[in-house]
N, C-alpha and C. Protein backbone atom coordinates (compact mmCIF):
# COMPACT_ATOMS: atom_id res chain seq x y z
N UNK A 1 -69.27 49.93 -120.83
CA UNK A 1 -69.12 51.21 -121.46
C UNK A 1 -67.77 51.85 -121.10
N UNK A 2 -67.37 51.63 -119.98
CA UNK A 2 -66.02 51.76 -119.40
C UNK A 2 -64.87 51.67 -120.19
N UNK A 3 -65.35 50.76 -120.21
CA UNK A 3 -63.66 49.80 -121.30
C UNK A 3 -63.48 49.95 -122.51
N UNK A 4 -64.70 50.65 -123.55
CA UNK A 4 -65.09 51.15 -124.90
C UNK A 4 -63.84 52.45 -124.14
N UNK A 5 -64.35 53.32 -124.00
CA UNK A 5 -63.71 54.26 -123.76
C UNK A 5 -61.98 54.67 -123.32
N UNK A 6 -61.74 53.40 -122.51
CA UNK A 6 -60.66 53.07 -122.17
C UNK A 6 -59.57 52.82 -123.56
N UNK A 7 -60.31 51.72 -124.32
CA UNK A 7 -59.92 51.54 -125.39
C UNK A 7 -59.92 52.61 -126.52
N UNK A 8 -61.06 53.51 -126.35
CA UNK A 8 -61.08 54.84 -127.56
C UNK A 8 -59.74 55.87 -126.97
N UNK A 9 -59.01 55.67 -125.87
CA UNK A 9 -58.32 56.72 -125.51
C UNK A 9 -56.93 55.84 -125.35
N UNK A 10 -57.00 54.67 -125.94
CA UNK A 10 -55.51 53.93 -125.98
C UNK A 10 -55.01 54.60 -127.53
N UNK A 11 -56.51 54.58 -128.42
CA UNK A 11 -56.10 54.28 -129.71
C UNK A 11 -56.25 55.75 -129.88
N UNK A 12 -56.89 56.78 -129.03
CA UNK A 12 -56.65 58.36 -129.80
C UNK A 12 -55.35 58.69 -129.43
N UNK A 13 -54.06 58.00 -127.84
CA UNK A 13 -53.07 58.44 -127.65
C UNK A 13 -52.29 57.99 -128.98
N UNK A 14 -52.75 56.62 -129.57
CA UNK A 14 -51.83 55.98 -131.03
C UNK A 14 -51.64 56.94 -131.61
N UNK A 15 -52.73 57.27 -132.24
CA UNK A 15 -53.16 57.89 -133.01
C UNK A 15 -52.75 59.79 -133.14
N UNK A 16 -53.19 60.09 -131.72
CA UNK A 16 -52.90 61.83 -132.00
C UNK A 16 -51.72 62.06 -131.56
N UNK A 17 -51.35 61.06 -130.47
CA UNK A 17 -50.21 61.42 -129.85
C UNK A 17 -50.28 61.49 -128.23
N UNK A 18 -49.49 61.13 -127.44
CA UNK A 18 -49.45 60.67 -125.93
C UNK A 18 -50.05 62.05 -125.02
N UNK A 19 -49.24 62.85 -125.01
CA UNK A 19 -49.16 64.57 -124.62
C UNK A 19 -50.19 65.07 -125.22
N UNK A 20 -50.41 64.63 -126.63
CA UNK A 20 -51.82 65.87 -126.66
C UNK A 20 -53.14 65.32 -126.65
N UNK A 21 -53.48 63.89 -126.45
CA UNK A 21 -54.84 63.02 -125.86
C UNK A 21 -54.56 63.34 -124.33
N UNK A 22 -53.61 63.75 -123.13
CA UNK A 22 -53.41 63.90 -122.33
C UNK A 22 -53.82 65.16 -121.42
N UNK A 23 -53.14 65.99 -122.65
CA UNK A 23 -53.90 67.08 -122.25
C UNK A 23 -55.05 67.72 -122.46
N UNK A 24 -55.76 67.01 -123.89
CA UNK A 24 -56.60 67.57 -124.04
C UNK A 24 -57.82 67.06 -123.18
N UNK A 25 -57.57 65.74 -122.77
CA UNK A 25 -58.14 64.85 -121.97
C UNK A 25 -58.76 65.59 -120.34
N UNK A 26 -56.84 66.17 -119.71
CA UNK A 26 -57.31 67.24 -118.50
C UNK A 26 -58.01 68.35 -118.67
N UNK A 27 -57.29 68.80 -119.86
CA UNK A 27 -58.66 70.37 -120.50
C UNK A 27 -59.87 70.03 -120.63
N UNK A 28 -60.60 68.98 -120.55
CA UNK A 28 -62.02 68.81 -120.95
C UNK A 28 -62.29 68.43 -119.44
N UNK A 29 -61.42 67.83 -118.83
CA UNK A 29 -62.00 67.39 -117.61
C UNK A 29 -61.75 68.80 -116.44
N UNK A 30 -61.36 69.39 -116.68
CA UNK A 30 -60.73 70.72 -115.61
C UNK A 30 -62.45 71.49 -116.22
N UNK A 31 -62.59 71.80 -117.07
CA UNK A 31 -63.46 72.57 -118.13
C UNK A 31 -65.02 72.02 -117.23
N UNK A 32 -65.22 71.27 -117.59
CA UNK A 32 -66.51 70.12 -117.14
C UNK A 32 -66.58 70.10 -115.89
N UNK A 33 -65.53 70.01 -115.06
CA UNK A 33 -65.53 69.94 -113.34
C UNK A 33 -66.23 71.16 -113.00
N UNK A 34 -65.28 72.42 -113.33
CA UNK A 34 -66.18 73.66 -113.35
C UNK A 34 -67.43 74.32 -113.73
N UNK A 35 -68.28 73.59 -114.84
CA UNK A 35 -69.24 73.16 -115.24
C UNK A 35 -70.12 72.84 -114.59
N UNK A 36 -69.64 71.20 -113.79
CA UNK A 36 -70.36 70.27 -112.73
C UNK A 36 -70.90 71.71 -111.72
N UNK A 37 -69.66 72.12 -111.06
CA UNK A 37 -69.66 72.28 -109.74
C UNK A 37 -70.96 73.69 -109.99
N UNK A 38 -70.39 74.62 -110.86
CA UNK A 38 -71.87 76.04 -110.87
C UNK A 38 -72.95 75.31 -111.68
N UNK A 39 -73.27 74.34 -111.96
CA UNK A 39 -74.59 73.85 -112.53
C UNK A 39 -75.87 74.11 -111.60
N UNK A 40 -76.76 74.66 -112.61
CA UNK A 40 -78.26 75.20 -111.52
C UNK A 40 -79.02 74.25 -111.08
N UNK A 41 -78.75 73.00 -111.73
CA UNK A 41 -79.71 71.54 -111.29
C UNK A 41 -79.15 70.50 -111.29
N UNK A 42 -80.09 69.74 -111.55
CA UNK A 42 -79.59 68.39 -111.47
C UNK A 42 -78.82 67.67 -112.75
N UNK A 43 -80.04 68.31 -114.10
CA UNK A 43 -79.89 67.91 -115.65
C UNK A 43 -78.70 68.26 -116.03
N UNK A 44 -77.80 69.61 -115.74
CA UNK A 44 -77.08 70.13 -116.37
C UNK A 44 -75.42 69.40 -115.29
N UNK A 45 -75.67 69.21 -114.44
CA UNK A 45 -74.91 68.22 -113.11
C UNK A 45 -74.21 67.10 -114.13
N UNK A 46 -75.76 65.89 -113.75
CA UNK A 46 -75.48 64.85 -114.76
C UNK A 46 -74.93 64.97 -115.87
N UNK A 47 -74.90 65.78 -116.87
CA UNK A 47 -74.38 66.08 -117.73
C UNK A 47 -73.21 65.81 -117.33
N UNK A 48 -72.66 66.77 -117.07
CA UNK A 48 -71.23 67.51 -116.79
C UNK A 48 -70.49 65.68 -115.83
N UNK A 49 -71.05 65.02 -115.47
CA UNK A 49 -71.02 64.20 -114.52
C UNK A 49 -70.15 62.88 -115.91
N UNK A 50 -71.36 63.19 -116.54
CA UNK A 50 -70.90 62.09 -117.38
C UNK A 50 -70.01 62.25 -118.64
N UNK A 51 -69.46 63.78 -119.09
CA UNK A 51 -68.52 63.69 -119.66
C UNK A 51 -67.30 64.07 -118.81
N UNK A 52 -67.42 64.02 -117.41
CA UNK A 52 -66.19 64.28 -116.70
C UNK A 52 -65.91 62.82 -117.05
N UNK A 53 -66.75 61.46 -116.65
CA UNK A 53 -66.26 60.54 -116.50
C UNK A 53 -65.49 59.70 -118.24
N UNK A 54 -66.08 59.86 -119.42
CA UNK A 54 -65.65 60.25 -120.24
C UNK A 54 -64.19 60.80 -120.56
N UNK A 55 -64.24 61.99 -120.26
CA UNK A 55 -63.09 62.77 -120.18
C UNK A 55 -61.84 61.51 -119.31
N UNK A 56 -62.05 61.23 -118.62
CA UNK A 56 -61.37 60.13 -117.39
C UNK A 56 -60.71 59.24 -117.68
N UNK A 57 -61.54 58.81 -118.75
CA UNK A 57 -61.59 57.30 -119.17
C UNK A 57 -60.31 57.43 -120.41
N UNK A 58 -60.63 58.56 -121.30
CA UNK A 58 -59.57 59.02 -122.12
C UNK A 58 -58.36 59.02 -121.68
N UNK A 59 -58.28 59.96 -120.60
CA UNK A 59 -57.28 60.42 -120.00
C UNK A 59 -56.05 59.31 -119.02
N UNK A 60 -56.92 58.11 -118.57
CA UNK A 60 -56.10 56.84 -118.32
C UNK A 60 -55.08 56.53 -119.21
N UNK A 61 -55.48 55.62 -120.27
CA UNK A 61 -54.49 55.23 -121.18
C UNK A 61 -53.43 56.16 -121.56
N UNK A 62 -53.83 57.19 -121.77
CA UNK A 62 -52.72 58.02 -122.38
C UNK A 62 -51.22 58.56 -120.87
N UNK A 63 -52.12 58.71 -119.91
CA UNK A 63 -51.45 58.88 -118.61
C UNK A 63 -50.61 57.58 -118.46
N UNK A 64 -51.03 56.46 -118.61
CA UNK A 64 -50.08 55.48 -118.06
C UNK A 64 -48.71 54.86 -119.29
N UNK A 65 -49.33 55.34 -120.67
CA UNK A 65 -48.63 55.45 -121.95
C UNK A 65 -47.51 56.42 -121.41
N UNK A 66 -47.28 57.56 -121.08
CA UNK A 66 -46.57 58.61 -120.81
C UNK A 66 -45.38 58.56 -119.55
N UNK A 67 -46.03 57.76 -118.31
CA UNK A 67 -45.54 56.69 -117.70
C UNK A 67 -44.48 56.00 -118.35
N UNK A 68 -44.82 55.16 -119.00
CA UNK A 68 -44.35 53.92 -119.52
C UNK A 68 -43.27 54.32 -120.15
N UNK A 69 -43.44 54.96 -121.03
CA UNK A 69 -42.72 56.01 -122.21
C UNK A 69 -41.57 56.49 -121.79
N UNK A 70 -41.68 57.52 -120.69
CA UNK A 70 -40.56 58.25 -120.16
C UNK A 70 -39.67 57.92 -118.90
N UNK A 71 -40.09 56.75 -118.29
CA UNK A 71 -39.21 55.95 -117.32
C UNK A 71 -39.01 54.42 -117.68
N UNK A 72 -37.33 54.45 -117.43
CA UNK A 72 -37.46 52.71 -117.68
C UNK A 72 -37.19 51.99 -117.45
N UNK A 73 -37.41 50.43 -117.32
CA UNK A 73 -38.07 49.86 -117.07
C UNK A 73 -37.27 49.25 -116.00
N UNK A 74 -37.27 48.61 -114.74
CA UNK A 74 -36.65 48.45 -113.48
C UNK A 74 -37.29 49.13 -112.45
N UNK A 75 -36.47 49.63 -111.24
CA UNK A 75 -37.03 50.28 -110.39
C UNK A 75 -37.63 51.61 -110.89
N UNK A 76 -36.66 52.69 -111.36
CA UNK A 76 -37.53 53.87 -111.63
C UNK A 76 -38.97 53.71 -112.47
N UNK A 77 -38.88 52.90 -113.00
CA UNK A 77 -40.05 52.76 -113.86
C UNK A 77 -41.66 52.35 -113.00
N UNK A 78 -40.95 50.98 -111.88
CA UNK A 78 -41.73 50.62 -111.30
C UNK A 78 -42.21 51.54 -109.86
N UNK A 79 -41.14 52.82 -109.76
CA UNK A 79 -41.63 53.55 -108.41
C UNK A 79 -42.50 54.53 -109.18
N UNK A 80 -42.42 54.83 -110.84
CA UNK A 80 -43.18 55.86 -110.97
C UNK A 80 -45.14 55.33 -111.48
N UNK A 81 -44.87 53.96 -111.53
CA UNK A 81 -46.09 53.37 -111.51
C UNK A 81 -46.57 53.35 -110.34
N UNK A 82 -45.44 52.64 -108.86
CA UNK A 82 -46.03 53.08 -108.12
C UNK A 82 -46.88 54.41 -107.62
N UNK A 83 -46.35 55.29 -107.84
CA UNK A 83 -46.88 56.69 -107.49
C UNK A 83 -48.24 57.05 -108.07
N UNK A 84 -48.30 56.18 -109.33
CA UNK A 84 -49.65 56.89 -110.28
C UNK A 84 -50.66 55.71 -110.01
N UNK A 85 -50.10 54.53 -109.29
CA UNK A 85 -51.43 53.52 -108.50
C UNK A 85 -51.67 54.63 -107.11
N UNK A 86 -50.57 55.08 -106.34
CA UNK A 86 -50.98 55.52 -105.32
C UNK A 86 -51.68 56.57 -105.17
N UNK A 87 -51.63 57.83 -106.51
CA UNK A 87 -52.16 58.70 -106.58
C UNK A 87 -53.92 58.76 -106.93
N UNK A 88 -54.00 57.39 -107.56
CA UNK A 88 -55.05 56.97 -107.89
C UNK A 88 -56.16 56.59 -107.11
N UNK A 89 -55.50 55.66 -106.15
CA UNK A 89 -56.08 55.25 -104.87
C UNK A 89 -56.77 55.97 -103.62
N UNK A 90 -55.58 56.73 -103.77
CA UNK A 90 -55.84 58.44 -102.56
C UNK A 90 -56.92 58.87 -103.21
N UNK A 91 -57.24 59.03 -104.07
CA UNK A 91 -58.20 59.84 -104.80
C UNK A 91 -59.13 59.37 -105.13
N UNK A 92 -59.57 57.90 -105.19
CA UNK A 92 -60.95 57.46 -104.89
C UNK A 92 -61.32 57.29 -103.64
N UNK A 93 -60.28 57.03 -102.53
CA UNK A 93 -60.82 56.84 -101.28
C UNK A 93 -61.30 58.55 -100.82
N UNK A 94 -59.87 59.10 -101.23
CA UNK A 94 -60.61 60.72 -100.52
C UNK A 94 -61.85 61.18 -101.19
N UNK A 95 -62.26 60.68 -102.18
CA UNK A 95 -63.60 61.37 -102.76
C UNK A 95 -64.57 60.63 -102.04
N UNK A 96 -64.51 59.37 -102.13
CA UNK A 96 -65.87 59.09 -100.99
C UNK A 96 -65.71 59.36 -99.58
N UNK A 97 -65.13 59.61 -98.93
CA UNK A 97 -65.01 60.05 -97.20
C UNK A 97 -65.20 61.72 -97.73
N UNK A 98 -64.62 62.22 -98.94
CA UNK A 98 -65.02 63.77 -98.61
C UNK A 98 -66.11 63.98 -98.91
N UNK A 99 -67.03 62.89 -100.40
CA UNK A 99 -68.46 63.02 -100.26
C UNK A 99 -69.33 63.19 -99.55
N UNK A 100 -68.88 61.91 -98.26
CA UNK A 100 -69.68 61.20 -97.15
C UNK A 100 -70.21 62.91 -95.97
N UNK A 101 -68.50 63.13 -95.65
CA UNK A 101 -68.49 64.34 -95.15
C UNK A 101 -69.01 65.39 -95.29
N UNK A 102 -69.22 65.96 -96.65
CA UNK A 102 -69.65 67.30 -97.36
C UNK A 102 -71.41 67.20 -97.50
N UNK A 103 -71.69 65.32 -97.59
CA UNK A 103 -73.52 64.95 -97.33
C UNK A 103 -73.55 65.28 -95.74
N UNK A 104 -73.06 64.66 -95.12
CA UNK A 104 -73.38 65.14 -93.83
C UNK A 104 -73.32 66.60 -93.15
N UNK A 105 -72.62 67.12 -93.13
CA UNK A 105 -72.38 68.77 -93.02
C UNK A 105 -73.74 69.47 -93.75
N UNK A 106 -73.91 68.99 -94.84
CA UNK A 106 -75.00 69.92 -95.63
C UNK A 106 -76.45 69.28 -95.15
């Protein structure tokens, strides 16, 4: 289901355009996070859970399109990929150690 999505947000950046599948991509996901986080249960959580991830999935392709696009190709190109693997990375590891953390505390 991943990769459907991956692919629906290669072909909406074709299609609508790099910058505005991009942003509209963070606007739904900024929107929905806030959503997630004051949700009264669980139902309305999940929800929000699963069009953040949605939202995500969009928001890849068009992010690394934009990448690609505006640096080129050699080193600058390859330090600014670096940065958006590294930014990526930080940010799945810090979400599970801050999960882990924020279950334990509570």
């Amino acid at each position: 289901m991943t990769g459907g999505f991956l692919l629906l947000g290669g072909r909406a950046a074709d299609l609508l355009g790099r910058l505005r599948t991009f942003l509209s991509a963070v606007g739904v996901f900024a929107v929905v996070s806030v959503a997630g986080a004051i949700a009264p249960s669980g139902g309305p959580l999940i929800v929000a859970r699963l069009v953040k991830g949605v939202a995500a999935r969009l928001l890849a392709p068009a992010a690394l399109s934009l990448i690609t696009s505006n640096w080129p190709e050699g080193p600058e190109g390859g330090r600014a990929l670096g940065w958006y693997a590294t930014a990526g990375a930080c940010g799945f590891v810090g979400r599970l150690v801050l999960g882990g953390v924020l279950t334990e505390v509570s």
